[in-house]
PDB file of N, CA and C in Angstrom:
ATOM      1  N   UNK A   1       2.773 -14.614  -9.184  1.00  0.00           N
ATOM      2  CA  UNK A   1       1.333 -14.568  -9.033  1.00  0.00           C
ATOM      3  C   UNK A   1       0.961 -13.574  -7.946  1.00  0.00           C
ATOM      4  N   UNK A   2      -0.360 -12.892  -8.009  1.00  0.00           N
ATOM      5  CA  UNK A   2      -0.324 -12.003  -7.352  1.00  0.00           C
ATOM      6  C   UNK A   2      -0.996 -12.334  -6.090  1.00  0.00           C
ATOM      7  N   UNK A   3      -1.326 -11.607  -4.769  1.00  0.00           N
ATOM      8  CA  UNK A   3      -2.131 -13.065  -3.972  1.00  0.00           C
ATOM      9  C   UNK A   3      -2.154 -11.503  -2.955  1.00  0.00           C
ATOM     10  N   UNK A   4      -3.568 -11.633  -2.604  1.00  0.00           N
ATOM     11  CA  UNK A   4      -4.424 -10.354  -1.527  1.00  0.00           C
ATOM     12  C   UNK A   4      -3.173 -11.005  -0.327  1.00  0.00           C
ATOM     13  N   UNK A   5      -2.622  -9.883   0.343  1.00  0.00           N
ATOM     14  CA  UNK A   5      -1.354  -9.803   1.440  1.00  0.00           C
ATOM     15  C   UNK A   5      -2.588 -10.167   2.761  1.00  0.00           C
ATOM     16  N   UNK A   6      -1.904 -10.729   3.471  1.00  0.00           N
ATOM     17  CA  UNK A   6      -2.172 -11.284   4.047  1.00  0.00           C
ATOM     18  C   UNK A   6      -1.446 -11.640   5.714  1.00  0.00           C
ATOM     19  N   UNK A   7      -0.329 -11.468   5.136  1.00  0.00           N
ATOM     20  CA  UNK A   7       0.698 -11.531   6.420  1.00  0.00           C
ATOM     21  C   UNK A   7       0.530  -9.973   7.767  1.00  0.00           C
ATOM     22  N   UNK A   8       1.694 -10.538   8.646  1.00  0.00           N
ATOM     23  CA  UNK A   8       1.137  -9.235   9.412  1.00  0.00           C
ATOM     24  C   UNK A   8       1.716  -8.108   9.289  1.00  0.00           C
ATOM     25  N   UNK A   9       3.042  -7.756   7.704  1.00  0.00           N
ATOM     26  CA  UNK A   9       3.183  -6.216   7.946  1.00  0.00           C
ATOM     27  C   UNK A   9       1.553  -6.008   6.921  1.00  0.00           C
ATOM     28  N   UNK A  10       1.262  -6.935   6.132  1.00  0.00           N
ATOM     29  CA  UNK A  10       0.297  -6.317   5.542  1.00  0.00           C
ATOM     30  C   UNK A  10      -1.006  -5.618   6.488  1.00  0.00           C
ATOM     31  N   UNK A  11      -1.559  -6.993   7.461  1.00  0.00           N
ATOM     32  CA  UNK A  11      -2.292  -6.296   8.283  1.00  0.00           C
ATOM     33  C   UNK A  11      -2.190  -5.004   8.691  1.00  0.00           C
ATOM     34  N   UNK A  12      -1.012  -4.799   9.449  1.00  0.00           N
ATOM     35  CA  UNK A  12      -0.802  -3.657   9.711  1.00  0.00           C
ATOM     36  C   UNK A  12      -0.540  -2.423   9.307  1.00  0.00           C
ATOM     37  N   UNK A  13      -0.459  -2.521   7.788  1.00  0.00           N
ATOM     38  CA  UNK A  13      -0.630  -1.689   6.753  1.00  0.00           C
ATOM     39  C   UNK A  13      -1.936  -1.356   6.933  1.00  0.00           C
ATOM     40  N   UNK A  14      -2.944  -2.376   6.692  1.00  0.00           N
ATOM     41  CA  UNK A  14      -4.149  -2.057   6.495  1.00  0.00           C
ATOM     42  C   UNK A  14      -4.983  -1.143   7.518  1.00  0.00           C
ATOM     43  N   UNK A  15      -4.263  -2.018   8.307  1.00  0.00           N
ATOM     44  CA  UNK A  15      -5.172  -0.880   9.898  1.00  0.00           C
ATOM     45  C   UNK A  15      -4.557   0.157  10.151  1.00  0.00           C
ATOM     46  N   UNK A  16      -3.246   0.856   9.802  1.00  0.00           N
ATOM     47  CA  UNK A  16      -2.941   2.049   9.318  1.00  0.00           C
ATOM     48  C   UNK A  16      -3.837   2.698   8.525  1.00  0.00           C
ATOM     49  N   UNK A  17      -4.204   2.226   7.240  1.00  0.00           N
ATOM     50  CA  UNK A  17      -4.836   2.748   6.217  1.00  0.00           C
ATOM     51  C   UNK A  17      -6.442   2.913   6.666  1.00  0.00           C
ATOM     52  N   UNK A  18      -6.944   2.129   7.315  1.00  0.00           N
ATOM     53  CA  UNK A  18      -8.134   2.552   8.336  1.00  0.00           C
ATOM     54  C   UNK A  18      -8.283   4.040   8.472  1.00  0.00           C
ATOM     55  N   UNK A  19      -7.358   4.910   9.008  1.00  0.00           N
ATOM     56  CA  UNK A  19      -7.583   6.334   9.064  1.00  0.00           C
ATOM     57  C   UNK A  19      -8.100   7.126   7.896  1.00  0.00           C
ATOM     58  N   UNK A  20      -7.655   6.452   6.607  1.00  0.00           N
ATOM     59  CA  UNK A  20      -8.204   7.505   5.290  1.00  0.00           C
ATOM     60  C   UNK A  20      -9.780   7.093   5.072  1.00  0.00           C
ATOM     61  N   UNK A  21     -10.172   6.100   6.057  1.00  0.00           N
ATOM     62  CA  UNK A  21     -11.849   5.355   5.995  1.00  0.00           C
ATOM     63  C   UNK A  21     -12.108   5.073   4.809  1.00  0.00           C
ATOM     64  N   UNK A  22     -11.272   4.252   3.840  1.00  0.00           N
ATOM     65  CA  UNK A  22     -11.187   3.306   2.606  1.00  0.00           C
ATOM     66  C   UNK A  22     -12.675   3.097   2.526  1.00  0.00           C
ATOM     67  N   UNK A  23     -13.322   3.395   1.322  1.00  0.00           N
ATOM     68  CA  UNK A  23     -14.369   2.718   0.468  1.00  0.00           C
ATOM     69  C   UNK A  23     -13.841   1.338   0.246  1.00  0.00           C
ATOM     70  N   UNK A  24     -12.944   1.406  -0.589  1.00  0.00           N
ATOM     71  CA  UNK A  24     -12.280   0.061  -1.123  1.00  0.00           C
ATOM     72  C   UNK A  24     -11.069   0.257  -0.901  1.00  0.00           C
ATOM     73  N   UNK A  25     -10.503  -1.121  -0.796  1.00  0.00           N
ATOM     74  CA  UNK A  25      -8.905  -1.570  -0.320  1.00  0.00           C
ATOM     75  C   UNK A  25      -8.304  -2.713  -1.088  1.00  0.00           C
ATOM     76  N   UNK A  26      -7.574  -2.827  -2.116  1.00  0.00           N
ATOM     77  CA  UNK A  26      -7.321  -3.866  -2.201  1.00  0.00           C
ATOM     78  C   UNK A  26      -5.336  -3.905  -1.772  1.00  0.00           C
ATOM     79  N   UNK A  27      -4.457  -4.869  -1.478  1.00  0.00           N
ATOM     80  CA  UNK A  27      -3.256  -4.824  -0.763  1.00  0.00           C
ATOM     81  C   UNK A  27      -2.466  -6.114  -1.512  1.00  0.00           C
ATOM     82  N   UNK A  28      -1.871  -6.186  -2.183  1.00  0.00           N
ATOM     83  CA  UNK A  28      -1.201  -7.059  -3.065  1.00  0.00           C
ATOM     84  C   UNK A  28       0.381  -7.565  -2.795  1.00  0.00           C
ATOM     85  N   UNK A  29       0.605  -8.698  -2.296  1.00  0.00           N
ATOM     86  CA  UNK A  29       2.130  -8.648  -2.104  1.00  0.00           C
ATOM     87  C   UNK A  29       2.834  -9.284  -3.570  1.00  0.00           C
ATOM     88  N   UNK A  30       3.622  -8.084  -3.943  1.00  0.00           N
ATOM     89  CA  UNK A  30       4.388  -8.256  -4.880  1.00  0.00           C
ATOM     90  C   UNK A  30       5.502  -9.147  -4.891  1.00  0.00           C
ATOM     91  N   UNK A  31       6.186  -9.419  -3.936  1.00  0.00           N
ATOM     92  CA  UNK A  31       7.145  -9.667  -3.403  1.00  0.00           C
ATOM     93  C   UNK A  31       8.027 -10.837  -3.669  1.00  0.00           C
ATOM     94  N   UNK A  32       7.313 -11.797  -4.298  1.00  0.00           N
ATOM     95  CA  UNK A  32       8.083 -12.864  -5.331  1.00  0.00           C
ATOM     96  C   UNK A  32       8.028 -12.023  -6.521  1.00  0.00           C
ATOM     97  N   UNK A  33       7.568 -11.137  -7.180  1.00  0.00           N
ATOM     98  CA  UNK A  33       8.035 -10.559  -8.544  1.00  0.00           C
ATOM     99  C   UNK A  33       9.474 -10.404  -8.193  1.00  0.00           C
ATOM    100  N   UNK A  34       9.711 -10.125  -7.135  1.00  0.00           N
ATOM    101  CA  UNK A  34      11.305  -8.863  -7.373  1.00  0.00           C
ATOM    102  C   UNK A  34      12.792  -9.675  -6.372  1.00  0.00           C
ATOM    103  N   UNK A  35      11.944 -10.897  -6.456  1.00  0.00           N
ATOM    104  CA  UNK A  35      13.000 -11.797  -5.878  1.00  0.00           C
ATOM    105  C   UNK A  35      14.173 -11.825  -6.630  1.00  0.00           C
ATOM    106  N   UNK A  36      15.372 -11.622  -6.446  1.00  0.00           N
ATOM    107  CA  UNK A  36      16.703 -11.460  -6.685  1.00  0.00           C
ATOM    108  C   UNK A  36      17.122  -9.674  -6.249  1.00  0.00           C
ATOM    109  N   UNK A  37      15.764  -8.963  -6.249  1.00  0.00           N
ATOM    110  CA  UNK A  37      16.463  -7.727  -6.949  1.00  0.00           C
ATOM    111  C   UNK A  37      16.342  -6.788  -5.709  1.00  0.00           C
ATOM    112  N   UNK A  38      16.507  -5.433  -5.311  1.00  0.00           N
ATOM    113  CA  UNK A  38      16.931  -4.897  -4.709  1.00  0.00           C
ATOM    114  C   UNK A  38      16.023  -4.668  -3.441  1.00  0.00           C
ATOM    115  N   UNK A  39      15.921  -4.965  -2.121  1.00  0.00           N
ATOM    116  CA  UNK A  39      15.118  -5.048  -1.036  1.00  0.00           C
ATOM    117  C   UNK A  39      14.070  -5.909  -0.961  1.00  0.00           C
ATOM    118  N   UNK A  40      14.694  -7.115  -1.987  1.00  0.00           N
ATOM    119  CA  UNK A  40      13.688  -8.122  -1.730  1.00  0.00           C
ATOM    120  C   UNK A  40      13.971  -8.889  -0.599  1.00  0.00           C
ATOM    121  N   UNK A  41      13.018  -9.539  -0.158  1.00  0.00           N
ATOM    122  CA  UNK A  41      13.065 -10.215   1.923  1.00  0.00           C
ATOM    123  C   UNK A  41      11.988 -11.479   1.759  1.00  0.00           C
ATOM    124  N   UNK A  42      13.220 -12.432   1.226  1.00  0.00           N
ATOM    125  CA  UNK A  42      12.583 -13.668   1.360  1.00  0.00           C
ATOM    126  C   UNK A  42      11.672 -14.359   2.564  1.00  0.00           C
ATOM    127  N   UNK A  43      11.591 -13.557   3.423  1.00  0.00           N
ATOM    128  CA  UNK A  43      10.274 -13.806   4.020  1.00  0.00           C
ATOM    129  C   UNK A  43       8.880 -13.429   3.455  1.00  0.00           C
ATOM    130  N   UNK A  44       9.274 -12.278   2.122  1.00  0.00           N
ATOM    131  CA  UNK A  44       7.802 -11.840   1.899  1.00  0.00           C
ATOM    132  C   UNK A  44       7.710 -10.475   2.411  1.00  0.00           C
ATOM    133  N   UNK A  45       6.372  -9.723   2.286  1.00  0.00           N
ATOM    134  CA  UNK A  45       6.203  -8.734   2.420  1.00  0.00           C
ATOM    135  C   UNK A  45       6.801  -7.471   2.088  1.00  0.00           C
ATOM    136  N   UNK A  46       7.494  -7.541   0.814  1.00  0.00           N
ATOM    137  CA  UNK A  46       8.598  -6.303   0.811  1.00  0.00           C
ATOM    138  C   UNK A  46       8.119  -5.989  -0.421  1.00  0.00           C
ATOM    139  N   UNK A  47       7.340  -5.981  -0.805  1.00  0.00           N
ATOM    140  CA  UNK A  47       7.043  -5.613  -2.387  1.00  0.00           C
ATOM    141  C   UNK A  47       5.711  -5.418  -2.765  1.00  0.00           C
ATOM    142  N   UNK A  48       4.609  -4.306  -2.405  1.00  0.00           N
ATOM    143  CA  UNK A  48       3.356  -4.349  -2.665  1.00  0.00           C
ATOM    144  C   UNK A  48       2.666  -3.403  -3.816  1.00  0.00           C
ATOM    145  N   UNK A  49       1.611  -3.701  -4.283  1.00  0.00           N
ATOM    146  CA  UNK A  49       0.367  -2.724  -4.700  1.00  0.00           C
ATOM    147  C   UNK A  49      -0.762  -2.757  -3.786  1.00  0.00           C
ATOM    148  N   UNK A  50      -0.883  -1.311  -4.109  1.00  0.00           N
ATOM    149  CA  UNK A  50      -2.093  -0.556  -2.931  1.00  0.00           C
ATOM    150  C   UNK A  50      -3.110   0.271  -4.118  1.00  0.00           C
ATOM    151  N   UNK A  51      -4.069  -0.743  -3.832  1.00  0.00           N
ATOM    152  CA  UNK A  51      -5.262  -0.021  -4.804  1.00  0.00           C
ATOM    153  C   UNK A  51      -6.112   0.121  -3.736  1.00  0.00           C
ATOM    154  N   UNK A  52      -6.062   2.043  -3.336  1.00  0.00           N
ATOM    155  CA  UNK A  52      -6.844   2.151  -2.585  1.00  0.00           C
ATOM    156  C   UNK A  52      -7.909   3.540  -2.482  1.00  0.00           C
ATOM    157  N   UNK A  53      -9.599   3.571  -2.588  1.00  0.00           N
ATOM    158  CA  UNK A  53     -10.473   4.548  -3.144  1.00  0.00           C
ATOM    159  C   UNK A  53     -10.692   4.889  -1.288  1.00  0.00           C
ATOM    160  N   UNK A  54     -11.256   6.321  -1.480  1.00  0.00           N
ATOM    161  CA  UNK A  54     -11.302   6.772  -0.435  1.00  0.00           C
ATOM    162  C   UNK A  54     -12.350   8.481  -0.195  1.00  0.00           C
ATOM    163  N   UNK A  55     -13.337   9.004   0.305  1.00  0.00           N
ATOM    164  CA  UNK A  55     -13.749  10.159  -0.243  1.00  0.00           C
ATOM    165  C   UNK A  55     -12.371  11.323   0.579  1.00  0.00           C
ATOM    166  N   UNK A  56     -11.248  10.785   1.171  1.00  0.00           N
ATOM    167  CA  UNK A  56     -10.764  11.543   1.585  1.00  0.00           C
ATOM    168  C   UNK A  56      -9.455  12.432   0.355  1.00  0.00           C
ATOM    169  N   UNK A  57      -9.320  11.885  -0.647  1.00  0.00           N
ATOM    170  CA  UNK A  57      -9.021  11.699  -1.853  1.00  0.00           C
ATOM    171  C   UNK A  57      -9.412  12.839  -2.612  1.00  0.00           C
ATOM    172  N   UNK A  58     -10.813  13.171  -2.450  1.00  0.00           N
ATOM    173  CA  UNK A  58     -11.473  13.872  -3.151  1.00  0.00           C
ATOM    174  C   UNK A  58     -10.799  15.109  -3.154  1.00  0.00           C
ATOM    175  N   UNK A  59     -10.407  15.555  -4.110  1.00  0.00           N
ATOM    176  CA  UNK A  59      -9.413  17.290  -5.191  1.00  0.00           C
ATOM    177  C   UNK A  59      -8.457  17.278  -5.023  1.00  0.00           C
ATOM    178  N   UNK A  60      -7.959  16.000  -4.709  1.00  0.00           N
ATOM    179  CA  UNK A  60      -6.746  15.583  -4.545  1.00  0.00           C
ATOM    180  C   UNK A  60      -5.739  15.540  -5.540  1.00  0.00           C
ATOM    181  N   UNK A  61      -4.727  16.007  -6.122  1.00  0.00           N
ATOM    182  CA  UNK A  61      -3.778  15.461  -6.964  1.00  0.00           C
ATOM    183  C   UNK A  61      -3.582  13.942  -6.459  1.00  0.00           C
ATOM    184  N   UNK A  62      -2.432  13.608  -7.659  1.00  0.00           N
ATOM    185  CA  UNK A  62      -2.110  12.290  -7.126  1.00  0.00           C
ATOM    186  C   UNK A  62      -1.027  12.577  -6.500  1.00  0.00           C
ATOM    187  N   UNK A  63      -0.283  13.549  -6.300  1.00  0.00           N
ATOM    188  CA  UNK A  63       0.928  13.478  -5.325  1.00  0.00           C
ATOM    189  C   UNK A  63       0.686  13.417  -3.912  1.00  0.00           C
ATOM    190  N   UNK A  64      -0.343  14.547  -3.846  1.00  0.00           N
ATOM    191  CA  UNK A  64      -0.710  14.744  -2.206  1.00  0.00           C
ATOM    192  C   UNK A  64      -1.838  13.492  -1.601  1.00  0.00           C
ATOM    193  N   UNK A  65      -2.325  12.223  -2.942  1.00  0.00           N
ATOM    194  CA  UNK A  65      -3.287  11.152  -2.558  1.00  0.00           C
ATOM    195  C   UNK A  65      -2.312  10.453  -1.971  1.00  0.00           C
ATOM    196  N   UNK A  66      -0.473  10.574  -2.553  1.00  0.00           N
ATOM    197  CA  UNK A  66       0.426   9.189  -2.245  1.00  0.00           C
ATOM    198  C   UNK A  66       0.943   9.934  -1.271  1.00  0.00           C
ATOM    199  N   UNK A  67       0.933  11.156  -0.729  1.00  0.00           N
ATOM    200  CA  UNK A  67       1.729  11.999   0.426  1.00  0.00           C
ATOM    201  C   UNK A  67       0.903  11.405   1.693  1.00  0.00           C
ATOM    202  N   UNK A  68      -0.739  11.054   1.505  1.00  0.00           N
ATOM    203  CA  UNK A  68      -1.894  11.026   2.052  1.00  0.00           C
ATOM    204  C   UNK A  68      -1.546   9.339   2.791  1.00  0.00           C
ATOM    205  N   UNK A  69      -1.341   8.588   1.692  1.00  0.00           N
ATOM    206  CA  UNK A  69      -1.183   6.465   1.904  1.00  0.00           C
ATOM    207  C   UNK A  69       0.499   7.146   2.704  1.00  0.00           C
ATOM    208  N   UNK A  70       1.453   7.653   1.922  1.00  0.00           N
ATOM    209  CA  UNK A  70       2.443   7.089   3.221  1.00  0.00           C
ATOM    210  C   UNK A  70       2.421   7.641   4.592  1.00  0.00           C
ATOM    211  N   UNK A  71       2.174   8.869   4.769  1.00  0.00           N
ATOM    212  CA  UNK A  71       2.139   9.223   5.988  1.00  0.00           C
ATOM    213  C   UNK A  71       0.795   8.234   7.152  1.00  0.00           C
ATOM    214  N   UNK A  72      -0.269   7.881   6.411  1.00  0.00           N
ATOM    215  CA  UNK A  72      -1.024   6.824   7.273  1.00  0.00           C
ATOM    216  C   UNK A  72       0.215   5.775   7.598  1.00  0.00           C
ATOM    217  N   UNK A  73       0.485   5.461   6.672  1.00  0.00           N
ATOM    218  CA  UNK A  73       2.045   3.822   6.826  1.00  0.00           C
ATOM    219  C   UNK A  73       3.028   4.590   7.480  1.00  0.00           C
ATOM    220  N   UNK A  74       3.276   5.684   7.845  1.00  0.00           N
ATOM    221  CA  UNK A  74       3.985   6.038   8.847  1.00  0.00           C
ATOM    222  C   UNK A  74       5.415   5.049   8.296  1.00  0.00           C
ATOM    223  N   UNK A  75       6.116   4.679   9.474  1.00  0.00           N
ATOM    224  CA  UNK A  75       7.365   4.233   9.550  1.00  0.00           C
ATOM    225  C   UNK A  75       7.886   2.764   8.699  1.00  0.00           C
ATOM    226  N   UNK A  76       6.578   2.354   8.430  1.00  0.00           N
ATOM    227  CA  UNK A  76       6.384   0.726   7.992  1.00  0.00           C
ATOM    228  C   UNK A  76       7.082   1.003   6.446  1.00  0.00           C
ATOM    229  N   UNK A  77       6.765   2.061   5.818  1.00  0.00           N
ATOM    230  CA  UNK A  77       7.334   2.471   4.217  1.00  0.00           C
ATOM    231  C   UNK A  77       8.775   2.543   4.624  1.00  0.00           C
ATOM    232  N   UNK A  78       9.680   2.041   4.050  1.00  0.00           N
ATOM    233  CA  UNK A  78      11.096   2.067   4.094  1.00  0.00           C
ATOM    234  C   UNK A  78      12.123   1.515   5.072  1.00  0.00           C
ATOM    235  N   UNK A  79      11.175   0.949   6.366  1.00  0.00           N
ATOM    236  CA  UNK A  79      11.639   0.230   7.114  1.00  0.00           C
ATOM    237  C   UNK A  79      11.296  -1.335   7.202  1.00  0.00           C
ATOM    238  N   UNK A  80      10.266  -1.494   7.033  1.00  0.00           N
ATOM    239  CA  UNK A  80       9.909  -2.894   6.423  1.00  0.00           C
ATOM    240  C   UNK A  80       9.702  -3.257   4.607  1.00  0.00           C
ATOM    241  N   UNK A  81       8.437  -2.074   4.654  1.00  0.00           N
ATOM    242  CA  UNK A  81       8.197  -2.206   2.925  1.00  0.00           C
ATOM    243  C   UNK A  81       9.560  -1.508   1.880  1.00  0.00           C
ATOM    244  N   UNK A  82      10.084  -2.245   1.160  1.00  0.00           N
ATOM    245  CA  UNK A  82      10.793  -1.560   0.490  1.00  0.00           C
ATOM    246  C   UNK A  82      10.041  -0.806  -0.586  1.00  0.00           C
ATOM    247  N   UNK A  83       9.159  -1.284  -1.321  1.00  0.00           N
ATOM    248  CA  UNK A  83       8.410  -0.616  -2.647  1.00  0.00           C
ATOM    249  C   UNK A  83       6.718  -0.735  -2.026  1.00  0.00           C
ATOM    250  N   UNK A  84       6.348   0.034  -2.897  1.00  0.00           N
ATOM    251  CA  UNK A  84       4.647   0.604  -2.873  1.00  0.00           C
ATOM    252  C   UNK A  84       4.250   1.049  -3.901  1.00  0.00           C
ATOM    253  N   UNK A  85       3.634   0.549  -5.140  1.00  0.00           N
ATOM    254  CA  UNK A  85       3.047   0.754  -5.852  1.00  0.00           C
ATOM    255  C   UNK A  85       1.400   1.477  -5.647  1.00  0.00           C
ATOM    256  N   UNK A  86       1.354   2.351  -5.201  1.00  0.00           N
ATOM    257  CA  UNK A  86      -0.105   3.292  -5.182  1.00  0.00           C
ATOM    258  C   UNK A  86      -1.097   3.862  -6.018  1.00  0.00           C
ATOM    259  N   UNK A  87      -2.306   2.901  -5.999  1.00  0.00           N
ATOM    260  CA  UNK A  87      -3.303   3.864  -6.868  1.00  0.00           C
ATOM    261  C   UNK A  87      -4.369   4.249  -5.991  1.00  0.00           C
ATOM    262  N   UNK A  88      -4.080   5.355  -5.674  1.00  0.00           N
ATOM    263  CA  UNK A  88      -5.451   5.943  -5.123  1.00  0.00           C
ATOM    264  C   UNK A  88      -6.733   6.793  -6.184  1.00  0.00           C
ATOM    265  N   UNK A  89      -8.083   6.985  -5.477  1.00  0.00           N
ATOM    266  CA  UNK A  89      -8.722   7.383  -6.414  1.00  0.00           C
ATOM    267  C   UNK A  89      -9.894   7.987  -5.086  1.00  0.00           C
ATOM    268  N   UNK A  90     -11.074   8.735  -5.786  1.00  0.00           N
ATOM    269  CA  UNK A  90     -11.826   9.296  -4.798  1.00  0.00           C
ATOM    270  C   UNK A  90     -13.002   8.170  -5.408  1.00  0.00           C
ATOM    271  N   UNK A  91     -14.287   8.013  -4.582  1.00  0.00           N
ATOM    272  CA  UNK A  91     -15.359   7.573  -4.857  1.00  0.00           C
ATOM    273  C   UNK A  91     -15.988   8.011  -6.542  1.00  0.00           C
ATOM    274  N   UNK A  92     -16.108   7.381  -7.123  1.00  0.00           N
ATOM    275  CA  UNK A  92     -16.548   7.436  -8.317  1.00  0.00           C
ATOM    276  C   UNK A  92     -15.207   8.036  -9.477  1.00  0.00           C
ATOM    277  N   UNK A  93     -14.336   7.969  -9.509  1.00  0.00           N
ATOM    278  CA  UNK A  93     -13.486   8.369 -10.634  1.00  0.00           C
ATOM    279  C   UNK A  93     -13.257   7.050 -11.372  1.00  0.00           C
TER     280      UNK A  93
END
């Protein structure tokens, strides 16, 4: 089941993501989906979707929108989060 993250790497995801000044945010911990399987962390938090709109986005490909979400997450991608599912988008697409 899917359930708005909540814990504190999520927080701190989020207030990372503060810098792209999010229209909308939504932050999803995946993280019982992928229980058994590779960098899953039965504490949680290791497995998310990031549906996140932004005007900073705007003529953006989608490579340089997901170049855009990890470098805000800085160090937290691959040291805590194992996976990140990313949809970014600009205001109105």
């Amino acid at each position: 089941m899917d359930a708005l993250a909540t814990g504190p790497v999520a927080q701190e995801m989020l207030r990372r993501l503060d810098s792209l000044s999010p229209t909308k945010v939504e932050l999803i911990d995946d993280s019982e989906k992928h229980r058994g399987h590779g960098g899953y962390n039965p504490a949680g938090e290791s497995h998310f979707t990031l549906i996140i709109e932004s005007a900073a986005f705007q003529g953006k490909s989608r490579v340089e929108r997901q170049r855009m979400v990890h470098a805000a997450l800085g160090d937290l991608v691959g040291e805590r989060v194992h996976a990140l599912s990313i949809r970014a988008k600009a205001p109105g697409e």
